[in-house]
N, C-alpha and C. Protein backbone atom coordinates (compact mmCIF):
# COMPACT_ATOMS: atom_id res chain seq x y z
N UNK A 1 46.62 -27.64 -12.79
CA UNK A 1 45.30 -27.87 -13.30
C UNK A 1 44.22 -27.74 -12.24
N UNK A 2 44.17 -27.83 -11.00
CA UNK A 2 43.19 -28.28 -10.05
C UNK A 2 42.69 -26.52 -9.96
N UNK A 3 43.82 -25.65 -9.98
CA UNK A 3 43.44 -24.60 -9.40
C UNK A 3 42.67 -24.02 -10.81
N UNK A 4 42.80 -24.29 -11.97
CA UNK A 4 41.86 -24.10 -13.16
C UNK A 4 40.52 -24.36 -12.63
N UNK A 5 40.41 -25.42 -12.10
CA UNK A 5 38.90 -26.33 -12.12
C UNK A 5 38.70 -25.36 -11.04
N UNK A 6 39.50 -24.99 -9.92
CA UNK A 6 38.66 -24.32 -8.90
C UNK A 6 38.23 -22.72 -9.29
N UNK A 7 39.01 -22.65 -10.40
CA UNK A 7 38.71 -20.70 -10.78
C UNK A 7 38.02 -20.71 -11.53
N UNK A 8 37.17 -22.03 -12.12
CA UNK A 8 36.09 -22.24 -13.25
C UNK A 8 34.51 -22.29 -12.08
N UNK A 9 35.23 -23.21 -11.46
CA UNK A 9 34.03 -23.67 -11.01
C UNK A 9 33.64 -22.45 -9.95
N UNK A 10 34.59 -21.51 -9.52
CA UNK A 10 34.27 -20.49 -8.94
C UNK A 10 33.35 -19.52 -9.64
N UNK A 11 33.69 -19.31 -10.88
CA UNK A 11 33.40 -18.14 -11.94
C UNK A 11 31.99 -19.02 -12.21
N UNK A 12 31.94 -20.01 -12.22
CA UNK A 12 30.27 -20.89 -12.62
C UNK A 12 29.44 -20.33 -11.40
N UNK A 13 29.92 -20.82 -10.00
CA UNK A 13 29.31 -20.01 -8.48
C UNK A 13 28.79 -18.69 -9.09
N UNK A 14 30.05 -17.93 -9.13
CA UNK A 14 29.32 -16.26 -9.31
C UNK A 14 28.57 -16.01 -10.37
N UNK A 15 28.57 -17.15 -11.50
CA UNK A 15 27.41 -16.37 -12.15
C UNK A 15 25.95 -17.26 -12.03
N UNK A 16 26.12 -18.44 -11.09
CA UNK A 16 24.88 -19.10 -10.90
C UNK A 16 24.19 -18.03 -10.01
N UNK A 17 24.41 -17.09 -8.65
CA UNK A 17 24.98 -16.45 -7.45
C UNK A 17 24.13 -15.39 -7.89
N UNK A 18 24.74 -14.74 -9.22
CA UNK A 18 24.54 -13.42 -9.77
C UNK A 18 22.95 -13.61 -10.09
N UNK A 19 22.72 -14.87 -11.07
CA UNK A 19 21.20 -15.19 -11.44
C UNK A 19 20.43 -15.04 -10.53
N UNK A 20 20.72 -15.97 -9.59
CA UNK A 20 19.89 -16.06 -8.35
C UNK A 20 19.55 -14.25 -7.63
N UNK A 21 20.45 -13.82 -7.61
CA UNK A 21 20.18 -12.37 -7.21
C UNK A 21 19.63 -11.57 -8.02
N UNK A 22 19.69 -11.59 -9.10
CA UNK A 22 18.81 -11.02 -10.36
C UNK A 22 17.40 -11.58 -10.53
N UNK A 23 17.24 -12.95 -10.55
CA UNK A 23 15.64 -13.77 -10.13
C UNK A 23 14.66 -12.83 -8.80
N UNK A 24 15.73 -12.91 -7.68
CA UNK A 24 15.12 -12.94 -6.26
C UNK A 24 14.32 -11.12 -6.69
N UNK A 25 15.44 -10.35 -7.01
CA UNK A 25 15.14 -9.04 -7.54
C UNK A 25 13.73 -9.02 -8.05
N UNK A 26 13.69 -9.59 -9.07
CA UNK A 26 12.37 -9.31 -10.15
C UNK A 26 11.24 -9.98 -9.42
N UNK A 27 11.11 -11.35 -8.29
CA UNK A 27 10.29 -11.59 -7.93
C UNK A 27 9.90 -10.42 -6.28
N UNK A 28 11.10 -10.07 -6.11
CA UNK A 28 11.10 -8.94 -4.65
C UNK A 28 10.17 -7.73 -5.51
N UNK A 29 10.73 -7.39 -6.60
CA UNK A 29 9.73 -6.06 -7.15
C UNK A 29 8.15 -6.31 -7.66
N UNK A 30 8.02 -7.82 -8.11
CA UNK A 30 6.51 -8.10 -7.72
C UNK A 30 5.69 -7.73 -7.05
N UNK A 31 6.38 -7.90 -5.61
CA UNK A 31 5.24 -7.61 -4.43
C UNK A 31 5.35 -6.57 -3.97
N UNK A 32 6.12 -5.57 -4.32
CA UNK A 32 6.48 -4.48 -3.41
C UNK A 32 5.52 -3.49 -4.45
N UNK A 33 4.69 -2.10 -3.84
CA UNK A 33 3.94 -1.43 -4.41
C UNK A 33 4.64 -0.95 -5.62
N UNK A 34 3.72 -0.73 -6.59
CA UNK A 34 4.11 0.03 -7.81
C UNK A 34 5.07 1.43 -7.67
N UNK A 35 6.17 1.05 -8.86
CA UNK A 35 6.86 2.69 -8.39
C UNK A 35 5.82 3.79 -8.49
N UNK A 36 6.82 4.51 -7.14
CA UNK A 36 5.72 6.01 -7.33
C UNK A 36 4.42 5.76 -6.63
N UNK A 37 4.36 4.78 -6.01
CA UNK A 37 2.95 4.68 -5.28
C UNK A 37 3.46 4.39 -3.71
N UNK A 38 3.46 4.88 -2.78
CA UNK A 38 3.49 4.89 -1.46
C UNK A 38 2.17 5.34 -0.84
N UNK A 39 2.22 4.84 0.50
CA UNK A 39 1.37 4.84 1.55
C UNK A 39 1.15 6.44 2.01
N UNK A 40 -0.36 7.23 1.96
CA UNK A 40 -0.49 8.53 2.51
C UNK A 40 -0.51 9.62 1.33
N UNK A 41 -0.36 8.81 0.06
CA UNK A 41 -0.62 9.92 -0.96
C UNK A 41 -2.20 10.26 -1.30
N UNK A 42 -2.18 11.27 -2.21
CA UNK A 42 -3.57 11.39 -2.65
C UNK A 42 -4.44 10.68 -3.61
N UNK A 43 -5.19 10.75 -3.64
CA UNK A 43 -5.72 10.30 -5.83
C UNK A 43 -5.32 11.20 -6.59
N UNK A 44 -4.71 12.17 -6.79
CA UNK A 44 -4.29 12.66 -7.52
C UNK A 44 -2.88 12.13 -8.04
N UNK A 45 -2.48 11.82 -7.02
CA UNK A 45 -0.46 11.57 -6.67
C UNK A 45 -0.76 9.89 -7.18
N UNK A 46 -2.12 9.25 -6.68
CA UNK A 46 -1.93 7.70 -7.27
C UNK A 46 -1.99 7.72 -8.82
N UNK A 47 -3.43 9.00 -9.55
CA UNK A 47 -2.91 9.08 -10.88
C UNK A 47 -1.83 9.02 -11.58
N UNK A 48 -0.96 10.00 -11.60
CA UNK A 48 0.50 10.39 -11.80
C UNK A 48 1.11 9.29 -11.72
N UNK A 49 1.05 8.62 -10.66
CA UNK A 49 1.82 7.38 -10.56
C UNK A 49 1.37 6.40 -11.26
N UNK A 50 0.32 6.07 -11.55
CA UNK A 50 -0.50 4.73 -12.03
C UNK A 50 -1.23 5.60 -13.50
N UNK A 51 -1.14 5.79 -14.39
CA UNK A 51 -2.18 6.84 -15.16
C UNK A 51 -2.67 6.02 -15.66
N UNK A 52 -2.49 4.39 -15.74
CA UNK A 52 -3.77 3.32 -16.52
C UNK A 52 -4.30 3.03 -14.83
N UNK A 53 -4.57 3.20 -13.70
CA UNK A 53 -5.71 3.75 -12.72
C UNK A 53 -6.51 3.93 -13.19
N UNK A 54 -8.10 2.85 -12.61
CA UNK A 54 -9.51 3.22 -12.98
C UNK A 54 -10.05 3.41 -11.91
N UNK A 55 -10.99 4.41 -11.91
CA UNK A 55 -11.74 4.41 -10.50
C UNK A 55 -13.02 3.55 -10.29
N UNK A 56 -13.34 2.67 -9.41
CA UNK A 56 -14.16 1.52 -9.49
C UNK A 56 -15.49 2.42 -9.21
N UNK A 57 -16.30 1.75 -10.23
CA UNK A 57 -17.79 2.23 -10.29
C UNK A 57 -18.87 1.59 -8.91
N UNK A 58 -18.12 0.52 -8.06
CA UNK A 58 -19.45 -0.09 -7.16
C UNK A 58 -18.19 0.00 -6.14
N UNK A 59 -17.15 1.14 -5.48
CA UNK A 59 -16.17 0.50 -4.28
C UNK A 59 -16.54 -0.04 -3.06
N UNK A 60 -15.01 -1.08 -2.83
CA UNK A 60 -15.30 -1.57 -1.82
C UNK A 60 -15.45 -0.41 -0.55
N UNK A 61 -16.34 -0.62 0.69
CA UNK A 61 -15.86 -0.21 1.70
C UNK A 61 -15.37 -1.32 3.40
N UNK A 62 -14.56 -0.51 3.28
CA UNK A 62 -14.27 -1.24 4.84
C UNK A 62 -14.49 -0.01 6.23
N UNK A 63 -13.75 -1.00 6.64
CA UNK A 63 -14.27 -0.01 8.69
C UNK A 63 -13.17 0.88 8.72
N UNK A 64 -13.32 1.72 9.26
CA UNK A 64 -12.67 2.91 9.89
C UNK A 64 -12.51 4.08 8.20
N UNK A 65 -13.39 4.24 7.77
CA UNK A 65 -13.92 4.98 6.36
C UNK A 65 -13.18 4.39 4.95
N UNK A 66 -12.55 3.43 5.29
CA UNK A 66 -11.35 2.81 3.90
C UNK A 66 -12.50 2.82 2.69
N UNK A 67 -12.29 3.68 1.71
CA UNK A 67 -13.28 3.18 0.68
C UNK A 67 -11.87 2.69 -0.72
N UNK A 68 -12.60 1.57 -1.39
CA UNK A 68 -11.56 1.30 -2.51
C UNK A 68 -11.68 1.73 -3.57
N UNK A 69 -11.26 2.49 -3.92
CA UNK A 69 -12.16 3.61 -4.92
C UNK A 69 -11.34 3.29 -6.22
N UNK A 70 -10.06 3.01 -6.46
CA UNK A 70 -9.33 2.84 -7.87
C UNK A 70 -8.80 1.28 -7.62
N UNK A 71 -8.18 0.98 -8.96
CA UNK A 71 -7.70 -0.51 -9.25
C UNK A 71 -6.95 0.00 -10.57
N UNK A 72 -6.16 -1.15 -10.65
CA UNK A 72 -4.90 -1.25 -11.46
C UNK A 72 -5.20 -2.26 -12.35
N UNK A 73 -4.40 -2.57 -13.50
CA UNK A 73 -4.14 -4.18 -13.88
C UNK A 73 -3.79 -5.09 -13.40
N UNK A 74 -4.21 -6.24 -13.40
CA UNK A 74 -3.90 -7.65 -12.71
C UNK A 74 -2.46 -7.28 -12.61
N UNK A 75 -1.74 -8.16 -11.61
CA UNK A 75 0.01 -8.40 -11.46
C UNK A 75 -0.15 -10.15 -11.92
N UNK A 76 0.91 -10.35 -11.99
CA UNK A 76 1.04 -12.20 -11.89
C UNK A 76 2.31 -11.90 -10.74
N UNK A 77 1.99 -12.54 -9.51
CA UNK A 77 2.69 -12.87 -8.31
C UNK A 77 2.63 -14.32 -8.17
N UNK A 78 4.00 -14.84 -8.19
CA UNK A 78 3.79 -16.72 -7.32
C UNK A 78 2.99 -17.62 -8.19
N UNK A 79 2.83 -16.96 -9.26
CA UNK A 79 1.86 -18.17 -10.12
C UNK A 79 0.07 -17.74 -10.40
N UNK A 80 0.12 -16.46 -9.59
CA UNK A 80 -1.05 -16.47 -9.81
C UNK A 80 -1.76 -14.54 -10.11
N UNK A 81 -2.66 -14.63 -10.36
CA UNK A 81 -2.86 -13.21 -11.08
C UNK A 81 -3.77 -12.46 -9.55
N UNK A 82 -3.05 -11.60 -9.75
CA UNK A 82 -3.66 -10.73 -8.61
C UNK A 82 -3.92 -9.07 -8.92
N UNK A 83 -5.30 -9.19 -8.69
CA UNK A 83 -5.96 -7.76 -8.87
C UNK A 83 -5.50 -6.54 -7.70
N UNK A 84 -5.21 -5.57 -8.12
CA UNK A 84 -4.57 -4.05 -7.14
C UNK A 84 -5.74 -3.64 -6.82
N UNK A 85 -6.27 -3.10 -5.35
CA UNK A 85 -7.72 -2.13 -5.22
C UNK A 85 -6.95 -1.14 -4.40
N UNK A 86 -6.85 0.59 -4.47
CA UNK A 86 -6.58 1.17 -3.87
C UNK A 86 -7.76 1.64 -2.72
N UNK A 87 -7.42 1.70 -1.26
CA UNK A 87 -8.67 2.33 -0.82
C UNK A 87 -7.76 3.74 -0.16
N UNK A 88 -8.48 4.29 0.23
CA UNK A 88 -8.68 5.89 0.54
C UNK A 88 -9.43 6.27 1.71
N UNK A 89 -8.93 6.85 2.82
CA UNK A 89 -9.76 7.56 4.06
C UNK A 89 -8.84 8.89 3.96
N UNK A 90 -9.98 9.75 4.01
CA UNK A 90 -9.46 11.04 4.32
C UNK A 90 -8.53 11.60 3.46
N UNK A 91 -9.15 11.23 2.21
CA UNK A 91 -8.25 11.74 1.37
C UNK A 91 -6.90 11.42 1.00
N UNK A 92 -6.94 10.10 1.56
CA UNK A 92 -5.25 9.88 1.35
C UNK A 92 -5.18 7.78 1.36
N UNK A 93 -4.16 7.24 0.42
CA UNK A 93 -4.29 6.25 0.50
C UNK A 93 -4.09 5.54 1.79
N UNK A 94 -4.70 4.86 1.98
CA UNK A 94 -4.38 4.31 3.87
C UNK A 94 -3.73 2.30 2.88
N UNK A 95 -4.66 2.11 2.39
CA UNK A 95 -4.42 0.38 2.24
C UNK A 95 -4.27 -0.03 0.11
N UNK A 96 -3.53 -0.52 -0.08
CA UNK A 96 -3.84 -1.72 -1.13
C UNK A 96 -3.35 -2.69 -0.95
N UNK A 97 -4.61 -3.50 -1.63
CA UNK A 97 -4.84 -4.67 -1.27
C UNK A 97 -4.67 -5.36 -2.33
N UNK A 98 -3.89 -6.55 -2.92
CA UNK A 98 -3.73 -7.44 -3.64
C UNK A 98 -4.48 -8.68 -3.48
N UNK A 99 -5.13 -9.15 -4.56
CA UNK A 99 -6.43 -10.39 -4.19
C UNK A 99 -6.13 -11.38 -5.63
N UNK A 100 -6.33 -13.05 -5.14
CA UNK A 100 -5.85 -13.61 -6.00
C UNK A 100 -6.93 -14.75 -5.90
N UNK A 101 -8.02 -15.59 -7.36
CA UNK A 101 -9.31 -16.07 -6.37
C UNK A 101 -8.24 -17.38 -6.68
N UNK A 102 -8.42 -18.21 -6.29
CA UNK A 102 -7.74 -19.85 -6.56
C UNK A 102 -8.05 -20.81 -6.30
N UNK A 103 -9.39 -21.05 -6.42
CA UNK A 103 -10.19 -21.99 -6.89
C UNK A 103 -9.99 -23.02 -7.57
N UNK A 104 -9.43 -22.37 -8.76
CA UNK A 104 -8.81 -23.22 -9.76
C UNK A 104 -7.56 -24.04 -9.49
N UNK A 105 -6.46 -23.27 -8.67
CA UNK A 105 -5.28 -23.94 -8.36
C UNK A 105 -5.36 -24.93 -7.67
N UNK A 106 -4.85 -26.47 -7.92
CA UNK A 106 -5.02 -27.99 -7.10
C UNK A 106 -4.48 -27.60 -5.81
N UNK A 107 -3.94 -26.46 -5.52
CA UNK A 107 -3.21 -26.69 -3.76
C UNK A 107 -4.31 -25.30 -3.30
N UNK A 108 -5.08 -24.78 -4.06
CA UNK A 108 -6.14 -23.54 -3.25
C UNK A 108 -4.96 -22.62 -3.21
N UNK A 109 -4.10 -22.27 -3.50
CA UNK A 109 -3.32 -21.15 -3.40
C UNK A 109 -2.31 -21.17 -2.34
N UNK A 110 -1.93 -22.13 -1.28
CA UNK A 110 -0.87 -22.76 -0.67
C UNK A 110 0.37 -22.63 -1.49
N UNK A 111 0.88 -22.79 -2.13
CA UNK A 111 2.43 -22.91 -3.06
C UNK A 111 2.37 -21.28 -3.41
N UNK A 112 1.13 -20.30 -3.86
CA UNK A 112 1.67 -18.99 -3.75
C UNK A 112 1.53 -18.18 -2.22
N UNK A 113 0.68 -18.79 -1.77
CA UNK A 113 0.78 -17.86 -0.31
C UNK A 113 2.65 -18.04 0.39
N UNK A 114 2.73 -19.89 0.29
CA UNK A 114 4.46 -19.98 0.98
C UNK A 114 5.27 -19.02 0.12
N UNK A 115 5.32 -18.65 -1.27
CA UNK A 115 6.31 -18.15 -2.13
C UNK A 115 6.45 -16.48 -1.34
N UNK A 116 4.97 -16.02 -1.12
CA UNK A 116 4.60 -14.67 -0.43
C UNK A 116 5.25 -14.30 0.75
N UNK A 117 5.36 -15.48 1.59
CA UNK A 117 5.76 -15.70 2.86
C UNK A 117 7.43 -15.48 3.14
N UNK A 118 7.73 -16.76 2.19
CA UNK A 118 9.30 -16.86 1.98
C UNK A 118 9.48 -15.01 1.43
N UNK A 119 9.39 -14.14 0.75
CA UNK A 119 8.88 -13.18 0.19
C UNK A 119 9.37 -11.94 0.99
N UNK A 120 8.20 -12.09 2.26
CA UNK A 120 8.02 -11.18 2.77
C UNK A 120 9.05 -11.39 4.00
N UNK A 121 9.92 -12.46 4.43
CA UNK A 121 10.59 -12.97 4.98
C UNK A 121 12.13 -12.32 4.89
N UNK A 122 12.20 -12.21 3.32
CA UNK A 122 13.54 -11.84 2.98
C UNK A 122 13.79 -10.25 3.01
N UNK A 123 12.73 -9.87 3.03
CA UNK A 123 12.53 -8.45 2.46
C UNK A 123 12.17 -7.43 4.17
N UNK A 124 10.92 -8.20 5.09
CA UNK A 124 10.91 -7.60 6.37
C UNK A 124 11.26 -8.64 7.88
N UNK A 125 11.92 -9.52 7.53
CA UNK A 125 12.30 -10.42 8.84
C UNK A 125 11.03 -11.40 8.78
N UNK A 126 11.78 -11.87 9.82
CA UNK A 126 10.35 -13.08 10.41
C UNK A 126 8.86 -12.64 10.87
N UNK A 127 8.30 -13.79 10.53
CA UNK A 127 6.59 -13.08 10.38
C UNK A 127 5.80 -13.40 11.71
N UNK A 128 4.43 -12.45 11.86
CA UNK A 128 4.11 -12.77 13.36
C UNK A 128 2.88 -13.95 12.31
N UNK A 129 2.88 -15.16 12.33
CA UNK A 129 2.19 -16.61 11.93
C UNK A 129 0.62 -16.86 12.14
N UNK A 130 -0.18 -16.78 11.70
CA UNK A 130 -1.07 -18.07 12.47
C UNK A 130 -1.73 -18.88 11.53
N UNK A 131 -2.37 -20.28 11.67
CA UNK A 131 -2.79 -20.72 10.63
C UNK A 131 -3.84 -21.65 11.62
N UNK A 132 -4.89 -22.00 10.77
CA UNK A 132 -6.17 -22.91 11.52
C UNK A 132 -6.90 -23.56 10.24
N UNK A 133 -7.59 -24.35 10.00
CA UNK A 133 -8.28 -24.89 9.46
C UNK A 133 -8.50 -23.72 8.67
N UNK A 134 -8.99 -24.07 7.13
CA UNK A 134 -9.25 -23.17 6.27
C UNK A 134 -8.55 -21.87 5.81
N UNK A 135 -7.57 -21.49 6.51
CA UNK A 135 -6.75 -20.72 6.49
C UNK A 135 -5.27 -20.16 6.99
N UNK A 136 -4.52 -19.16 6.56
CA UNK A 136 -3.07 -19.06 7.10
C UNK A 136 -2.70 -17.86 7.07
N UNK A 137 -1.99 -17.03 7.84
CA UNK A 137 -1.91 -16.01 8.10
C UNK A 137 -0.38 -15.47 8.17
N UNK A 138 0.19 -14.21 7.73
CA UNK A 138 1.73 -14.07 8.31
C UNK A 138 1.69 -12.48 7.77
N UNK A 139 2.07 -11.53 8.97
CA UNK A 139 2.42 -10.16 9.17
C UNK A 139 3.40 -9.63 9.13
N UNK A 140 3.73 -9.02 8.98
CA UNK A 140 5.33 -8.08 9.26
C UNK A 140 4.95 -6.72 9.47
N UNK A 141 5.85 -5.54 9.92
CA UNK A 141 5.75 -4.09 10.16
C UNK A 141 6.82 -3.62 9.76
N UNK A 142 6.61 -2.44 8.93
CA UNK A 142 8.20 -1.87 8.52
C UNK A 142 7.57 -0.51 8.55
N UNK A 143 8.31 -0.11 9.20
CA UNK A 143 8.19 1.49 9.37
C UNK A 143 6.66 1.89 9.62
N UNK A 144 6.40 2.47 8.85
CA UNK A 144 4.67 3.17 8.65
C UNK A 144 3.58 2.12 7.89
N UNK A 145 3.93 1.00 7.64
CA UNK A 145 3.31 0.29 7.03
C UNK A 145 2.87 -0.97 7.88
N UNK A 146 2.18 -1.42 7.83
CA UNK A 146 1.80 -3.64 8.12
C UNK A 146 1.60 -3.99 6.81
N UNK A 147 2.61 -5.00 6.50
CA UNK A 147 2.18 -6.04 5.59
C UNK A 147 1.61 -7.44 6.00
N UNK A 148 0.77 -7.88 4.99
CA UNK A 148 0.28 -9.24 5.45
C UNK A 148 -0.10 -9.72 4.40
N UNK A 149 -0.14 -11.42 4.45
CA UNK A 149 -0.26 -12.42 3.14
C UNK A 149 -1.07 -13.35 4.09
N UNK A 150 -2.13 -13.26 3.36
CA UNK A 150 -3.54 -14.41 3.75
C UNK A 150 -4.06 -14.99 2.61
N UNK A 151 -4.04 -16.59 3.33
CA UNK A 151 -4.57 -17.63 2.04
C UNK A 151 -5.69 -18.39 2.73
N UNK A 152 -6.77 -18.20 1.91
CA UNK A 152 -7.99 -18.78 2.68
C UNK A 152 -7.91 -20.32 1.12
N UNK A 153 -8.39 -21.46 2.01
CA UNK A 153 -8.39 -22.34 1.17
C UNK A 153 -9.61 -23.32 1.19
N UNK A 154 -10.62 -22.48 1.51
CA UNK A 154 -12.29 -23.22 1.49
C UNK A 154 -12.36 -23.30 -0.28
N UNK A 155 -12.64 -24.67 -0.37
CA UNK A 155 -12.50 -24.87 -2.39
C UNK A 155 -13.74 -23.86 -2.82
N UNK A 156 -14.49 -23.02 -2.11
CA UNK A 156 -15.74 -22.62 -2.87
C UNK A 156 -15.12 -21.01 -3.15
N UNK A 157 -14.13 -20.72 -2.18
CA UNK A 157 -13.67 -19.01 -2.29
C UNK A 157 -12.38 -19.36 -2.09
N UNK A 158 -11.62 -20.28 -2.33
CA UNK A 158 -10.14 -19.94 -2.34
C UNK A 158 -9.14 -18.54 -2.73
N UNK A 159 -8.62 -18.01 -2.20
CA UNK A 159 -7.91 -16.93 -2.30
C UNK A 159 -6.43 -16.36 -1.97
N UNK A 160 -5.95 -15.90 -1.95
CA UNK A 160 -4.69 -15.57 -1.60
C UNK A 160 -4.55 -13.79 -1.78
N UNK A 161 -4.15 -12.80 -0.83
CA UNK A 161 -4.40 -11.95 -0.34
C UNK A 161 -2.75 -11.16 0.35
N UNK A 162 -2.46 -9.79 -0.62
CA UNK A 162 -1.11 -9.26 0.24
C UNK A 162 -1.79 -7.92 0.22
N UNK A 163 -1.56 -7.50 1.39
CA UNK A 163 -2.08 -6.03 1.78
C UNK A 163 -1.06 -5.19 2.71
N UNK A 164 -1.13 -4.31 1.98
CA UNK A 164 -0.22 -3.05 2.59
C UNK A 164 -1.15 -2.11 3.15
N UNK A 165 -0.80 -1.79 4.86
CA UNK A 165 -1.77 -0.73 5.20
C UNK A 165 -0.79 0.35 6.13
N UNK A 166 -1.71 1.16 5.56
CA UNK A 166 -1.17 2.11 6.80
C UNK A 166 -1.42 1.83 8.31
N UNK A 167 0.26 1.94 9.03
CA UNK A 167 0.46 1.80 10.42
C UNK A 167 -0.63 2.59 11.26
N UNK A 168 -1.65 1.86 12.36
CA UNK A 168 -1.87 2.72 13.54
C UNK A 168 -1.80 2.56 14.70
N UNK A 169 -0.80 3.11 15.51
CA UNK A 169 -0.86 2.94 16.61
C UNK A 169 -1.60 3.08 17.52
N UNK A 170 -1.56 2.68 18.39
CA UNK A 170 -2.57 3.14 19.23
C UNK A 170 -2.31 3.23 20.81
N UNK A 171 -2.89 4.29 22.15
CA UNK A 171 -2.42 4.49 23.20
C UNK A 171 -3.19 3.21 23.90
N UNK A 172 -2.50 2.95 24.47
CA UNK A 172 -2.98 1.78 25.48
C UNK A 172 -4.61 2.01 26.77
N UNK A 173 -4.69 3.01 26.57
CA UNK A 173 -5.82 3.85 27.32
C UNK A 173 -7.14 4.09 26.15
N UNK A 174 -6.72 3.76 24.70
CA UNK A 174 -7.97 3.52 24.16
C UNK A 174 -8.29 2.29 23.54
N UNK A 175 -7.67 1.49 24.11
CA UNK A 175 -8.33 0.04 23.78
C UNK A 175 -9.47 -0.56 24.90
């Protein structure tokens, strides 16, 4: 009989085991870019990939020419709804950026930034950290890409923030 209980309670393991790996899955494909959308394509290639893609009528811009020119449908990541902005230099996607406002949430977005963290942990190793008053920070690098998950938690703009950008290196003689 004992070895019953142990080939039950084994077969209970592998399929508690199995869940858990099937969960971790669906929350790992959350954060990871939409199929068919990688880093360095065009707007044309993000169409195709995304064909409910709108192109934003007021885009953001950032430094070094990033303009955010398309957006997606909200995602729900960690509890909370997060808007897609594609930006574009040179014709080619360089960054999207995932933005989540959380204002509303009693922890400011703390319980989804750690979920992001733990997240990005499993998926690219340990993170380069920092955190200070009002905010928290954690990076990783995989290949051609930087990822990063930032949670600002001032109650007037609370937010939570995962951005994929294109890698640049740079020679030590132009810094």
């Amino acid at each position: 009989m004992p070895n019953v209980r142990i080939s039950a309670s084994s077969s209970l393991l592998r399929v508690l085991a199995a869940s858990a790996i099937f969960l971790a899955a669906g929350a790992l494909h959350a954060q990871a870019l939409p199929p068919g959308v990688r880093l360095g394509m065009s707007a044309d290639e993000l169409q195709a990939a995304l064909p409910a893609a709108e192109r934003v009528h007021r885009p953001q811009r950032l430094t070094g020419g990033l303009l955010g020119s398309w957006r997606a449908a909200p995602v729900e990541m960690a509890g909370l709804m997060f808007e897609p902005t594609f930006f574009f230099a040179a014709s080619e996607l360089r960054r999207v950026e995932y933005v989540a406002t959380a204002q509303s949430a009693p922890d400011s977005g703390a319980s989804a930034f750690g979920q992001l963290v733990q997240w990005g942990r499993g998926v690219f190793g340990n993170e380069l950290a920092s955190r200070d008053p009002g905010s928290a920070y954690a990076a990783w690098t995989s290949g051609e890409a930087d990822v990063y998950v930032q949670q600002v938690s001032d109650p007037r703009r609370a937010s939570v923030r995962l951005v994929y950008k294109a890698r640049q290196l740079r020679d030590g003689s132009e810094l």
